[in-house]
Protein backbone atom coordinates (compact mmCIF):
# COMPACT_ATOMS: atom_id res chain seq x y z
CA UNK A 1 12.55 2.24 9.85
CA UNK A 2 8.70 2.62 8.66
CA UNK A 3 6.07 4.15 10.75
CA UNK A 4 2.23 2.52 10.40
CA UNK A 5 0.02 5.79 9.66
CA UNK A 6 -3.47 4.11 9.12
CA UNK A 7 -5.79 2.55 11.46
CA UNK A 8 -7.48 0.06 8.80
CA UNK A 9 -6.44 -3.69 8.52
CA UNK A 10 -5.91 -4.67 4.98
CA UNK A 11 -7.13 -8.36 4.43
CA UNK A 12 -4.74 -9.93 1.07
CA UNK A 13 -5.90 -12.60 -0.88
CA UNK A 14 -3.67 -14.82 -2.99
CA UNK A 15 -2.94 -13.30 -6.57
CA UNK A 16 -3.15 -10.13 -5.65
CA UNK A 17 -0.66 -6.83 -5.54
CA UNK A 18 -1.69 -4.12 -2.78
CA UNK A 19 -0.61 -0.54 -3.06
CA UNK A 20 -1.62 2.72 -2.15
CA UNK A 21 -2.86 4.88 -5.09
CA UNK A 22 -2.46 8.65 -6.00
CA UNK A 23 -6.15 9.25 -4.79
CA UNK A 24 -4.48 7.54 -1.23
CA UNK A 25 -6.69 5.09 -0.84
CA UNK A 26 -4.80 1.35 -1.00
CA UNK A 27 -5.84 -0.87 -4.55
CA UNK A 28 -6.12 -4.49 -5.51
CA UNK A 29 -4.05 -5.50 -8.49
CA UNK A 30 -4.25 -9.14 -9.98
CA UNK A 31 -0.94 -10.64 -10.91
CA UNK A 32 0.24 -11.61 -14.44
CA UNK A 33 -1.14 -15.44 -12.50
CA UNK A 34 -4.28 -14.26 -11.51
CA UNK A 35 -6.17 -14.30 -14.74
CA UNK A 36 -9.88 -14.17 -13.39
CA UNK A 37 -9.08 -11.14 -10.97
CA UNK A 38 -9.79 -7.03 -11.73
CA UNK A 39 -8.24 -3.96 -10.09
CA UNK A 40 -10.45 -2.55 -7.21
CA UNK A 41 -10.20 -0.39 -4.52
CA UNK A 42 -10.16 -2.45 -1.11
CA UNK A 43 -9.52 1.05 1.64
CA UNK A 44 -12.02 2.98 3.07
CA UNK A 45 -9.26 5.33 4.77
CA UNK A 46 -8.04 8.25 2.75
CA UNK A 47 -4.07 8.79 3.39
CA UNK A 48 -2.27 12.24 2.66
CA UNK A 49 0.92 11.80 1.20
CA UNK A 50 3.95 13.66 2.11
CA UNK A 51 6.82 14.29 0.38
CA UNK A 52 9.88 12.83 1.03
CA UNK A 53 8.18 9.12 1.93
CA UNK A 54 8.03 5.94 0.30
CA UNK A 55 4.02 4.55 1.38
CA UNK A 56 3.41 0.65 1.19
CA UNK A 57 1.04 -1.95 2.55
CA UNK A 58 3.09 -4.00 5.28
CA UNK A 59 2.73 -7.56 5.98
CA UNK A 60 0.11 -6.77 8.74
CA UNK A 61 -1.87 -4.90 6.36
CA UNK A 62 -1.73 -1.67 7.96
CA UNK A 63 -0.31 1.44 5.57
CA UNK A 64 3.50 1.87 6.39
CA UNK A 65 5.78 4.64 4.95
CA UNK A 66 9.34 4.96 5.21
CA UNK A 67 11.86 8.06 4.84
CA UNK A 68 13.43 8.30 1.04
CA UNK A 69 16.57 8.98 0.46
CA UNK A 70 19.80 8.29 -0.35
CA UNK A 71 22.26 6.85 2.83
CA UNK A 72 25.45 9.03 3.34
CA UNK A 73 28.35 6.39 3.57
């Protein structure tokens, strides 16, 4: 189950992969489609990473991580 940990809305625009970067603030990417397009940063909200988590941008556009790890079966 992920856990939203940032307060800033994330607006995506078609052509476009979102991800949060090693600095922890959350970058534009153009797709292999998107030939016009360059990588920018789009956050203003710093996040600290912690170990242990998987971070992503979730399909509200709020900063999500989830707990890594392998499942015991």
């Amino acid at each position: 189950m992920a856990e939203r940990i940032s307060e800033e809305r994330i607006t995506r625009e078609e052509g476009y992969l979102y991800y949060l970067g090693k600095d922890g603030f959350v970058w534009q990417n153009p797709t292999r489609s998107n030939k016009s397009g360059s990588k920018r940063k789009v956050g203003n909200e710093c996040v600290n990473r912690e170990k242990g988590y998987i971070y992503f941008v979730d399909s509200d556009g709020y900063v999500s991580r989830a707990k890594q790890g392998r499942k015991k079966e």
